[in-house]
N, C-alpha and C. Protein backbone atom coordinates (compact mmCIF):
# COMPACT_ATOMS: atom_id res chain seq x y z
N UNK A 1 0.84 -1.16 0.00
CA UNK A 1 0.00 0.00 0.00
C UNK A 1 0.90 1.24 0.00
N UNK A 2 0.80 1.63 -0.85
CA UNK A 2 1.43 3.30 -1.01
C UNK A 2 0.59 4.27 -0.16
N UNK A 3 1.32 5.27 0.57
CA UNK A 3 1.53 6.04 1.25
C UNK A 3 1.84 7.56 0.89
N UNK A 4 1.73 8.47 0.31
CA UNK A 4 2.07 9.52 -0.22
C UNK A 4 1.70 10.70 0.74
N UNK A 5 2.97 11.09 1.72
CA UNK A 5 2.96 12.10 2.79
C UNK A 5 2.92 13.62 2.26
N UNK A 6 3.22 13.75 0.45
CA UNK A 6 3.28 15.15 0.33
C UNK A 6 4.57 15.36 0.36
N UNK A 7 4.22 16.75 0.43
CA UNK A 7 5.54 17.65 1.19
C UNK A 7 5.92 17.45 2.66
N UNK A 8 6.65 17.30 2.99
CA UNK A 8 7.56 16.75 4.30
C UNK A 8 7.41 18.75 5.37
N UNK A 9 6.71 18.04 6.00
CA UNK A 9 6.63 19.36 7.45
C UNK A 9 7.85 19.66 7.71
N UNK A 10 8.09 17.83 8.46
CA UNK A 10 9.76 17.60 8.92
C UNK A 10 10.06 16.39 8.46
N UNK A 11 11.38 16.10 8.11
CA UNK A 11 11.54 15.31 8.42
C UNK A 11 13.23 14.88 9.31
N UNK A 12 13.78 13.73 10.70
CA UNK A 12 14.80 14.07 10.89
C UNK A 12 15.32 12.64 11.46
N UNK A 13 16.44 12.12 11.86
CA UNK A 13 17.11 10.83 12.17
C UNK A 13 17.65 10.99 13.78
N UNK A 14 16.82 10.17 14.20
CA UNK A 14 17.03 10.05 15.65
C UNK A 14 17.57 8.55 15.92
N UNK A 15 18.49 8.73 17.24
CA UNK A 15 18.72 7.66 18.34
C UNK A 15 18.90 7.81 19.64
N UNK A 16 18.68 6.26 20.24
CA UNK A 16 18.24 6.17 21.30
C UNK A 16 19.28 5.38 21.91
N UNK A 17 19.84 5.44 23.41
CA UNK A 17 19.97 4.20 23.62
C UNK A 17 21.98 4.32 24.05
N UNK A 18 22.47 3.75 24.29
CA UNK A 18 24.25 3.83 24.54
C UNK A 18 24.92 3.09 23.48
N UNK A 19 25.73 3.89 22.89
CA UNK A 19 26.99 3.27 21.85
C UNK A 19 26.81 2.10 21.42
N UNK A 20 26.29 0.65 20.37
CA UNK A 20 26.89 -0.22 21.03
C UNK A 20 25.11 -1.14 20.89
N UNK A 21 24.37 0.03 21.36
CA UNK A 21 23.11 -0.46 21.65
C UNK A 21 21.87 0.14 21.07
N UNK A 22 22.30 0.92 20.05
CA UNK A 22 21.14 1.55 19.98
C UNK A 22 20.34 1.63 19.02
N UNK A 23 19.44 2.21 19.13
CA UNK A 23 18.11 2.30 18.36
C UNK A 23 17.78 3.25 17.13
N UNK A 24 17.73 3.06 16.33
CA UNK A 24 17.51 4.18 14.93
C UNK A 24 15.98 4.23 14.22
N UNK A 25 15.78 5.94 14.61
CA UNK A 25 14.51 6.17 14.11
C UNK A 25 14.55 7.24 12.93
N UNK A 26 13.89 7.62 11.86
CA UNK A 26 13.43 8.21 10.80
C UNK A 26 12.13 8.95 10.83
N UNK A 27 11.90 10.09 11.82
CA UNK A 27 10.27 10.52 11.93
C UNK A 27 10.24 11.40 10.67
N UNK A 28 9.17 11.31 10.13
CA UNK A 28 8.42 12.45 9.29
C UNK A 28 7.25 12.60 9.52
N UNK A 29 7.01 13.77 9.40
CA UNK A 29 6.00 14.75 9.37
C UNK A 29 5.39 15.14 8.34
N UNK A 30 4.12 14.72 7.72
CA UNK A 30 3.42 14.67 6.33
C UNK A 30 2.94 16.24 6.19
N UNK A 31 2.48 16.42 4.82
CA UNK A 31 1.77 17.91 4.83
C UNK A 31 0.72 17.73 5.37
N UNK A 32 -0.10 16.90 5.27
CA UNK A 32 -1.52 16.94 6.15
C UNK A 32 -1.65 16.24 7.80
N UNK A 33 -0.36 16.21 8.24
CA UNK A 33 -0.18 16.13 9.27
C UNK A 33 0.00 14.68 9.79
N UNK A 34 0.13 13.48 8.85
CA UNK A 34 0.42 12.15 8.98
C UNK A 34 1.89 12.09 9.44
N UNK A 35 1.98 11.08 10.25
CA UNK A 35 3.26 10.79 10.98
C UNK A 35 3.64 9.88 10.71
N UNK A 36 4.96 9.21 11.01
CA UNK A 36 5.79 8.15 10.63
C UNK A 36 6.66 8.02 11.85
N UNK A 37 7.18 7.25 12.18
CA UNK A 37 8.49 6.55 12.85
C UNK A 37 9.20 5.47 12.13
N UNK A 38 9.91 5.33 11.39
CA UNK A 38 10.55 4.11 10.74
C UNK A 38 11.81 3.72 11.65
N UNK A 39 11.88 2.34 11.91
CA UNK A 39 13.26 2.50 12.82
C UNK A 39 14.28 1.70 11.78
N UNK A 40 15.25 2.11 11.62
CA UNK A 40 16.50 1.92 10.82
C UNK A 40 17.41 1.34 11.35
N UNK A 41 18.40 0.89 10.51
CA UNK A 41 19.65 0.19 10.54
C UNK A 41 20.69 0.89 10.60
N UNK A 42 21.54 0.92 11.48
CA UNK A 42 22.84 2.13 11.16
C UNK A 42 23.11 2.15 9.67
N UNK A 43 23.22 1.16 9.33
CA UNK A 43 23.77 0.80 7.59
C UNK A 43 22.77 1.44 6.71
N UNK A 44 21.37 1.69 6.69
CA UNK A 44 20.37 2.59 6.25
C UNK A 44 20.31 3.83 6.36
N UNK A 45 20.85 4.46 7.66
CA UNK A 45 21.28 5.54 8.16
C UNK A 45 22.92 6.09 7.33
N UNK A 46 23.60 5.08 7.04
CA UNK A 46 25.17 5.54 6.23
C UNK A 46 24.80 5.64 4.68
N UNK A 47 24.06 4.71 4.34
CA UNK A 47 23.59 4.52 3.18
C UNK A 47 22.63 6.25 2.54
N UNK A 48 21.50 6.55 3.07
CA UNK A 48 21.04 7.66 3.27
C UNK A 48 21.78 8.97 3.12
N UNK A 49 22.70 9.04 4.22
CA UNK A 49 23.29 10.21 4.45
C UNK A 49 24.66 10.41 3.02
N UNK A 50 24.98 9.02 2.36
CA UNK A 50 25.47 9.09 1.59
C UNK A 50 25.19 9.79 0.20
N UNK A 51 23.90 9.12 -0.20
CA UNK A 51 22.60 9.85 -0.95
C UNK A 51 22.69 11.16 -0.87
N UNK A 52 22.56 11.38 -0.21
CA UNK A 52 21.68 12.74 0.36
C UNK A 52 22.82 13.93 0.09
N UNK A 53 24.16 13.76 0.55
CA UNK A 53 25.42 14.54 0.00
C UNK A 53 25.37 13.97 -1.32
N UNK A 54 25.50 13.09 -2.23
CA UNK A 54 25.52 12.80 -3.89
C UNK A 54 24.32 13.96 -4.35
N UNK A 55 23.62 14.10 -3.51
CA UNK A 55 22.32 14.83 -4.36
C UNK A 55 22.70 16.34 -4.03
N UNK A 56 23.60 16.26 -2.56
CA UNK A 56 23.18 17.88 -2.35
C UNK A 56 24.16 18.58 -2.92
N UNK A 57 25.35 17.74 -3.85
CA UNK A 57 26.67 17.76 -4.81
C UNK A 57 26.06 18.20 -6.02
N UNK A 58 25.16 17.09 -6.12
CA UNK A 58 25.17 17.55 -7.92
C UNK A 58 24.33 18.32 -7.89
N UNK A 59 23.27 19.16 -7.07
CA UNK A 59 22.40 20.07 -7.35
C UNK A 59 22.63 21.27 -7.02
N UNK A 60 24.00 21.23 -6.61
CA UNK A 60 25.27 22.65 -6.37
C UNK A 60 24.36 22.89 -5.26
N UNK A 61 23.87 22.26 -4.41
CA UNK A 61 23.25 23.30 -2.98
C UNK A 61 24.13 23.75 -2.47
N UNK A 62 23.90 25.15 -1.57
CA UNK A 62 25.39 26.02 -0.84
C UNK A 62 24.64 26.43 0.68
N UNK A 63 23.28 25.75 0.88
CA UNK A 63 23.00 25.74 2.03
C UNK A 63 24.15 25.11 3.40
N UNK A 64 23.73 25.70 4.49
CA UNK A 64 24.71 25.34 5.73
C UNK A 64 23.70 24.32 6.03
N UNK A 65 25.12 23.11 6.56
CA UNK A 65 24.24 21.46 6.87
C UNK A 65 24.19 21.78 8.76
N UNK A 66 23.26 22.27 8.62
CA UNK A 66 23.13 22.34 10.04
C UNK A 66 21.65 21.61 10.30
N UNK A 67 22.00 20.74 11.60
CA UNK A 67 20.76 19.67 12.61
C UNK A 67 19.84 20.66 12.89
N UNK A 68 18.26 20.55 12.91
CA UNK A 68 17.15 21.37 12.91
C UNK A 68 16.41 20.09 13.57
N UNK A 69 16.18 20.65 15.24
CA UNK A 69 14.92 19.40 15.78
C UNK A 69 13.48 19.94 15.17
N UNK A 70 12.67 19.03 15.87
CA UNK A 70 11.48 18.96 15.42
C UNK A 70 10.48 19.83 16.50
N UNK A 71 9.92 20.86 16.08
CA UNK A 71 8.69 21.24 17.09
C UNK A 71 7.78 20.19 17.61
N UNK A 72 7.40 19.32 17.20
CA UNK A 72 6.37 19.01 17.31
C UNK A 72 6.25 17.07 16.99
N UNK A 73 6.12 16.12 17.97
CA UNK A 73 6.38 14.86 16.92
C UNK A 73 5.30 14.52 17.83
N UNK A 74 4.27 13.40 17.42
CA UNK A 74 2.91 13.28 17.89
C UNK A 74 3.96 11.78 18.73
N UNK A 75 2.89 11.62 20.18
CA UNK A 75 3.85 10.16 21.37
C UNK A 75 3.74 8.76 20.24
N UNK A 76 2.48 9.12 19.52
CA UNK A 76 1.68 7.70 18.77
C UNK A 76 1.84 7.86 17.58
N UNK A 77 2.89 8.23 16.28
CA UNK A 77 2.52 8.46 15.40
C UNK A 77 1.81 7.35 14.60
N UNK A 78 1.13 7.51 13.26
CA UNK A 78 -0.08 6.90 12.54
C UNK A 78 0.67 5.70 11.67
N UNK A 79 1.93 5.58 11.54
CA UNK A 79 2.55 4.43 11.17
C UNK A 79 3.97 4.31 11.78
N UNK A 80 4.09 3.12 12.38
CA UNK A 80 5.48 3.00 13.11
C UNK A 80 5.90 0.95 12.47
N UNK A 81 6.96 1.25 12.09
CA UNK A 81 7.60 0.00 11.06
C UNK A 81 9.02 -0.03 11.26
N UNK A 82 9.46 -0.99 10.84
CA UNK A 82 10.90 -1.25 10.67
C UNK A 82 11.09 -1.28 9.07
N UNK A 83 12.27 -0.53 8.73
CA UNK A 83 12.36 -0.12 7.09
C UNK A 83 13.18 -1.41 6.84
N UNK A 84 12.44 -1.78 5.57
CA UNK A 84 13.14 -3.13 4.79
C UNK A 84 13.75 -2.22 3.67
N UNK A 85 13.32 -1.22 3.60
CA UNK A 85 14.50 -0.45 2.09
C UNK A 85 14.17 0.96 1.47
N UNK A 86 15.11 1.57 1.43
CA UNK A 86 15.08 2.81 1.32
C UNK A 86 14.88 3.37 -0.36
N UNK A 87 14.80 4.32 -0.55
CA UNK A 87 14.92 4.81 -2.48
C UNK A 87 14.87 6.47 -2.34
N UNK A 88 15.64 6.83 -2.83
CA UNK A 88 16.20 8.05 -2.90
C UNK A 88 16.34 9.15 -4.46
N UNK A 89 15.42 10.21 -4.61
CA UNK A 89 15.78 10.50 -6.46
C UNK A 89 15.75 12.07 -5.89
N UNK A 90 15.50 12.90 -7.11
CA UNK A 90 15.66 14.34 -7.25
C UNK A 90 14.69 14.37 -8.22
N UNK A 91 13.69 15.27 -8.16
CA UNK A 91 12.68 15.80 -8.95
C UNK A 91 13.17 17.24 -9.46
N UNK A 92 12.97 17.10 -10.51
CA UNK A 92 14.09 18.20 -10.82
C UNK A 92 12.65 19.34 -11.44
N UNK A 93 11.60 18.59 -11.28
CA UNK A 93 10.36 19.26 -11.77
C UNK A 93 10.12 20.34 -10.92
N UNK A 94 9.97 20.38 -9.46
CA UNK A 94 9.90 21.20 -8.02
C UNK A 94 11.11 21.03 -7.40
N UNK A 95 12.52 20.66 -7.46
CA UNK A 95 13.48 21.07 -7.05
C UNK A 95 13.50 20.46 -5.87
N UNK A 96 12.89 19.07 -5.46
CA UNK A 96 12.64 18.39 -3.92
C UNK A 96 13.70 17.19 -4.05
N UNK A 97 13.81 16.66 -3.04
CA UNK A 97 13.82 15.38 -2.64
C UNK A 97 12.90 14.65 -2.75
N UNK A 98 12.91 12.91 -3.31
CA UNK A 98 11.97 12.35 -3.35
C UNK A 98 12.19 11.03 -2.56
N UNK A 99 11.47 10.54 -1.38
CA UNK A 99 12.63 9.70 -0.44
C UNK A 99 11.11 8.75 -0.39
N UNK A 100 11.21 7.52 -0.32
CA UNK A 100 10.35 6.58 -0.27
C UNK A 100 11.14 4.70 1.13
N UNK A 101 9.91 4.67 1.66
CA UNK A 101 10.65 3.89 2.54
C UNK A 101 9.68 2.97 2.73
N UNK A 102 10.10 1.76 2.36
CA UNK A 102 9.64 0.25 2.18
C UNK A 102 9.45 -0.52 3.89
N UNK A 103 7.99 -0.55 4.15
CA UNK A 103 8.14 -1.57 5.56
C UNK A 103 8.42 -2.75 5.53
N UNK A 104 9.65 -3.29 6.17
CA UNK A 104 10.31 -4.50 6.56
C UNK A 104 9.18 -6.08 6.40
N UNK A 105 9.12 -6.41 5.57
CA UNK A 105 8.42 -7.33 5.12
C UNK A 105 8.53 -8.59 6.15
N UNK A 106 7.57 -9.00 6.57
CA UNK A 106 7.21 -10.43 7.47
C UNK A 106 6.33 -11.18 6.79
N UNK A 107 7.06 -12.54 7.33
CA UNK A 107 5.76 -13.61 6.94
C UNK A 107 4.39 -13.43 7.39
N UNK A 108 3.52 -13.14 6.56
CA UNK A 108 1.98 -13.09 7.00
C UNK A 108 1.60 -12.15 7.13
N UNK A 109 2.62 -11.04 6.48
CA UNK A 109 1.90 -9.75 5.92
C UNK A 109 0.96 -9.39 4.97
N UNK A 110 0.36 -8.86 4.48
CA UNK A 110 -1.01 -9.01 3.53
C UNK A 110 -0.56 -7.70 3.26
N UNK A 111 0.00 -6.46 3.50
CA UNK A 111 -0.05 -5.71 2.46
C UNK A 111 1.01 -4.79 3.07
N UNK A 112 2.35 -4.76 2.45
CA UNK A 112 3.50 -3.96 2.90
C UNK A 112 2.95 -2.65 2.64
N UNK A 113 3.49 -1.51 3.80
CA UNK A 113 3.46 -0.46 3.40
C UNK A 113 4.64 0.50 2.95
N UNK A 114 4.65 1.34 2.44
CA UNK A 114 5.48 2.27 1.78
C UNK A 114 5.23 3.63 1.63
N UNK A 115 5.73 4.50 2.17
CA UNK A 115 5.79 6.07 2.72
C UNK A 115 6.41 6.58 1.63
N UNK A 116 6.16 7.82 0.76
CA UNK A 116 6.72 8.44 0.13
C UNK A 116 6.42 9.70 0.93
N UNK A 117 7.41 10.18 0.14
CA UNK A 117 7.40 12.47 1.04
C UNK A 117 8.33 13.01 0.40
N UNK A 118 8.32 14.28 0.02
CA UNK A 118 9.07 14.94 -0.98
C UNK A 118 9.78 16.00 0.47
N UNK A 119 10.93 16.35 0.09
CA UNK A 119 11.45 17.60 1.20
C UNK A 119 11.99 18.56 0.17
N UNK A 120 12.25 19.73 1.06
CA UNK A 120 13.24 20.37 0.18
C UNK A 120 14.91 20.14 0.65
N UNK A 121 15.67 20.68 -0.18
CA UNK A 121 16.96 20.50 -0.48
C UNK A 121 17.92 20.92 1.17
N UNK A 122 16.86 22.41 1.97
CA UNK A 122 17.60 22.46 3.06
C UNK A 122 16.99 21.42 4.11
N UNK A 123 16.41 20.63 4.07
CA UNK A 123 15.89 19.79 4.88
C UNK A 123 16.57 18.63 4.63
N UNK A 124 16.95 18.30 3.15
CA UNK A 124 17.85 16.77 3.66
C UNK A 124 19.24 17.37 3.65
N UNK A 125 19.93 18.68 3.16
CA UNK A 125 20.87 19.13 4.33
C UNK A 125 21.06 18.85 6.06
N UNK A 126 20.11 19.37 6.75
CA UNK A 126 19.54 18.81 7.75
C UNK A 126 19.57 17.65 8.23
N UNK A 127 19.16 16.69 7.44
CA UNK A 127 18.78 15.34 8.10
C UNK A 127 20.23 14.87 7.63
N UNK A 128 21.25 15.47 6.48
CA UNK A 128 22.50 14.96 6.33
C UNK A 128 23.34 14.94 7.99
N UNK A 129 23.31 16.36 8.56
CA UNK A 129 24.02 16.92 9.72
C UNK A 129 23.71 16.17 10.61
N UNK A 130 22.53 16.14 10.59
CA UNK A 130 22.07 14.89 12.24
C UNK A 130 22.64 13.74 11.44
N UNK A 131 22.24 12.88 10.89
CA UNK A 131 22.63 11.41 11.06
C UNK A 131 24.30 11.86 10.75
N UNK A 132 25.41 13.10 10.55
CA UNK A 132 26.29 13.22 10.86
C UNK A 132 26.74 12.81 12.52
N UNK A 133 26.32 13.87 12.80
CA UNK A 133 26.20 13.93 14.67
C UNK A 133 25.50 12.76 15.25
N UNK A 134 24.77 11.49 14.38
CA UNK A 134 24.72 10.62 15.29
C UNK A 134 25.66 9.42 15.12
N UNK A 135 26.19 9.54 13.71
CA UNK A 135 27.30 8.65 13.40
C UNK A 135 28.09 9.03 14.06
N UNK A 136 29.10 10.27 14.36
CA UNK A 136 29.69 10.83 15.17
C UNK A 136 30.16 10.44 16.85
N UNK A 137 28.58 10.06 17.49
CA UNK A 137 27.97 9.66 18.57
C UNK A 137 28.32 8.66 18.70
N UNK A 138 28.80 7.48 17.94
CA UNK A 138 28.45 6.05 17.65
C UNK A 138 29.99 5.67 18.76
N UNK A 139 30.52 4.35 18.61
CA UNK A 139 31.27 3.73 19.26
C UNK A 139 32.69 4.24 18.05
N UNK A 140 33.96 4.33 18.56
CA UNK A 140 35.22 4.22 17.59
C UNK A 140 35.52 3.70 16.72
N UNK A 141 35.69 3.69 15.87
CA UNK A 141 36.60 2.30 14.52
C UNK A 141 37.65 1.90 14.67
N UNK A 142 38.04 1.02 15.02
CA UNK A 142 39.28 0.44 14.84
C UNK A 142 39.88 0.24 13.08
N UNK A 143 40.99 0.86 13.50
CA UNK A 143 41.63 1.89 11.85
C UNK A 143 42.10 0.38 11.30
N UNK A 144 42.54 -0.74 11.72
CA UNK A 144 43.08 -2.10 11.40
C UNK A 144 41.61 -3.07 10.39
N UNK A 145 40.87 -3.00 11.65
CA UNK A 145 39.63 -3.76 11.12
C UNK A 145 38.64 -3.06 10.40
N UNK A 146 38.61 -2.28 10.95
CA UNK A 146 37.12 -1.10 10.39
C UNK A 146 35.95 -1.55 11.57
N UNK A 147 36.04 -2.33 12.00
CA UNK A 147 34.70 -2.49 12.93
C UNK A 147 34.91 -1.95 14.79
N UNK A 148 33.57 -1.63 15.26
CA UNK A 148 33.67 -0.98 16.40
C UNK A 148 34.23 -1.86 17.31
N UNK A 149 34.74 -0.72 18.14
CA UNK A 149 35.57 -0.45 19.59
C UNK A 149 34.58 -0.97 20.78
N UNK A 150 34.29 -1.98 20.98
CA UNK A 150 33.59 -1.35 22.69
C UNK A 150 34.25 -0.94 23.52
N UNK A 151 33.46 -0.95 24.71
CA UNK A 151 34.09 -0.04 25.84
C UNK A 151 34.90 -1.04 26.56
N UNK A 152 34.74 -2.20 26.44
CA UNK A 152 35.33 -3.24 27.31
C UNK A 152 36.49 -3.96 26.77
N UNK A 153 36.91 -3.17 25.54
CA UNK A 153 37.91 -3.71 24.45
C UNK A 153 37.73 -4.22 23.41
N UNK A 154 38.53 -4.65 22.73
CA UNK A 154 38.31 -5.03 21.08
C UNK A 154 39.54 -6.18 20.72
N UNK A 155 39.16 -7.54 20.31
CA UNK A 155 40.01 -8.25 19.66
C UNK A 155 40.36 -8.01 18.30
N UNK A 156 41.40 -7.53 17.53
CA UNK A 156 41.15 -7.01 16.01
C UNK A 156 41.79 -7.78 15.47
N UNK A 157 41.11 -8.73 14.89
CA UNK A 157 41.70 -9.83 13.62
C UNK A 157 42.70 -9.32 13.13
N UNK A 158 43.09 -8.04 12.68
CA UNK A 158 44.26 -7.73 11.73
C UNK A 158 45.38 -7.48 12.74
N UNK A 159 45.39 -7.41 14.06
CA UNK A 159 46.64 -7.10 14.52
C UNK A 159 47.71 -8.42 14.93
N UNK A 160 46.72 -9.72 14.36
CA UNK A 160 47.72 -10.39 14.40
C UNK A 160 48.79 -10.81 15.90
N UNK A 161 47.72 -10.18 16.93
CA UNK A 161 48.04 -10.75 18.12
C UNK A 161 49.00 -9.53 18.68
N UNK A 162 48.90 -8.42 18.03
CA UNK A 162 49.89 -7.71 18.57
C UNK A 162 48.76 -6.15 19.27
N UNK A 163 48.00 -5.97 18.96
CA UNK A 163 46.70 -5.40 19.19
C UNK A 163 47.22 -4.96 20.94
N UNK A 164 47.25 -3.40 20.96
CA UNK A 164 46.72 -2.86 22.25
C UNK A 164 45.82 -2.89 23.22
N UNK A 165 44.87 -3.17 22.60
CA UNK A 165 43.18 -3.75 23.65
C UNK A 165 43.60 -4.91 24.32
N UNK A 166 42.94 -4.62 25.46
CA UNK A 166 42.87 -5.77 26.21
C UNK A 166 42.35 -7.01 26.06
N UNK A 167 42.77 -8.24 25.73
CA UNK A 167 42.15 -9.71 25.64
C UNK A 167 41.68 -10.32 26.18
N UNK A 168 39.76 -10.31 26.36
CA UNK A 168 39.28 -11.27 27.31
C UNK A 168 40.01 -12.17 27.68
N UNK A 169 40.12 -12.66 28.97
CA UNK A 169 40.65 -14.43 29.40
C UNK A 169 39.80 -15.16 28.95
N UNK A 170 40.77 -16.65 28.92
CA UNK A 170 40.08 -17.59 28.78
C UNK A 170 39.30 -17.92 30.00
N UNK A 171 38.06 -18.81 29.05
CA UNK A 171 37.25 -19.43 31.00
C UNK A 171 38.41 -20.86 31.51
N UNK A 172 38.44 -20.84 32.67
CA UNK A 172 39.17 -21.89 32.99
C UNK A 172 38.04 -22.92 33.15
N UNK A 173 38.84 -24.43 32.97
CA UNK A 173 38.06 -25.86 32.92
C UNK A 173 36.79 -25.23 34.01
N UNK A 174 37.27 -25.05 35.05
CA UNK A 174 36.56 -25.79 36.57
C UNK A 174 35.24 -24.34 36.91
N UNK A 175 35.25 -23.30 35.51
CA UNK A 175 34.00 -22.43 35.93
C UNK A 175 32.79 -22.82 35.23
């Protein structure tokens, strides 16, 4: 079932939750006042924000990428899903964003839904800066592996045993 929100009130990329653990949401705000929560994948969230600079490149935008919260986000919004897939274009007809987001498909679904919403150009500026500042937020990279740091240390396949982090112990026989 298609979904067509219009023009985007707001739209912005939130998380929840400690380094490590957390939670990724996508609210928008429809023109006629329909709501969304989609919760995302960090990797949907990198993927996105990637987009979103390719578009705000080639359409020479010279807006400042600055994070803009939301006045207003309803406790219950009118569709809340987990995104199975994102799609991203440029309407070059009205000069928008055209961002469409696929609900996470389950067995014994009868009719996926799918959110479309058009923004303008300083708004997915915007939503570029935040999911900046929440990637930002996230846990360290280890420059060897590429994958995160926890707080409690990191074994990194590439160091080949020579790795600074500390190495869980082994469990002994008798625990």
């Amino acid at each position: 079932m298609m979904i067509d929100f219009g023009v985007a009130q707001h739209i912005e990329a939130r998380a929840t939750g400690q380094p490590g653990q957390r939670t990724f949401h996508l609210r928008i705000l429809g023109e006629a006042g329909q709501s969304a929560s989609v919760k995302l994948e960090k990797e949907h969230l990198l993927g996105l924000r990637m987009e979103l600079y390719e578009l705000l490149t080639k359409t020479r935008h010279e807006g400042k990428l600055e994070a803009a919260g939301v006045v207003y986000f309803p406790p219950t919004p009118d569709y809340d899903f987990p995104a199975g897939g994102l799609g991203i274009g440029f309407s070059a007809a009205d000069g928008r964003i055209v961002f469409e987001v696929r609900q996470l498909e389950t067995e014994g679904d009868q009719d996926t839904i799918v959110i479309r919403v058009r923004f303008m150009l300083e708004q997915g500026a915007s939503l570029a800066a935040q999911i900046d500042e929440i990637i930002a937020a996230g846990r360290p990279i280890c420059s060897l592996c590429k994958t995160p740091i926890d707080p409690e240390g990191h074994m990194c396949t590439k160091s080949n045993g020579h790795s600074r982090q500390p190495i869980p112990e082994e469990p002994r026989d008798n625990e």
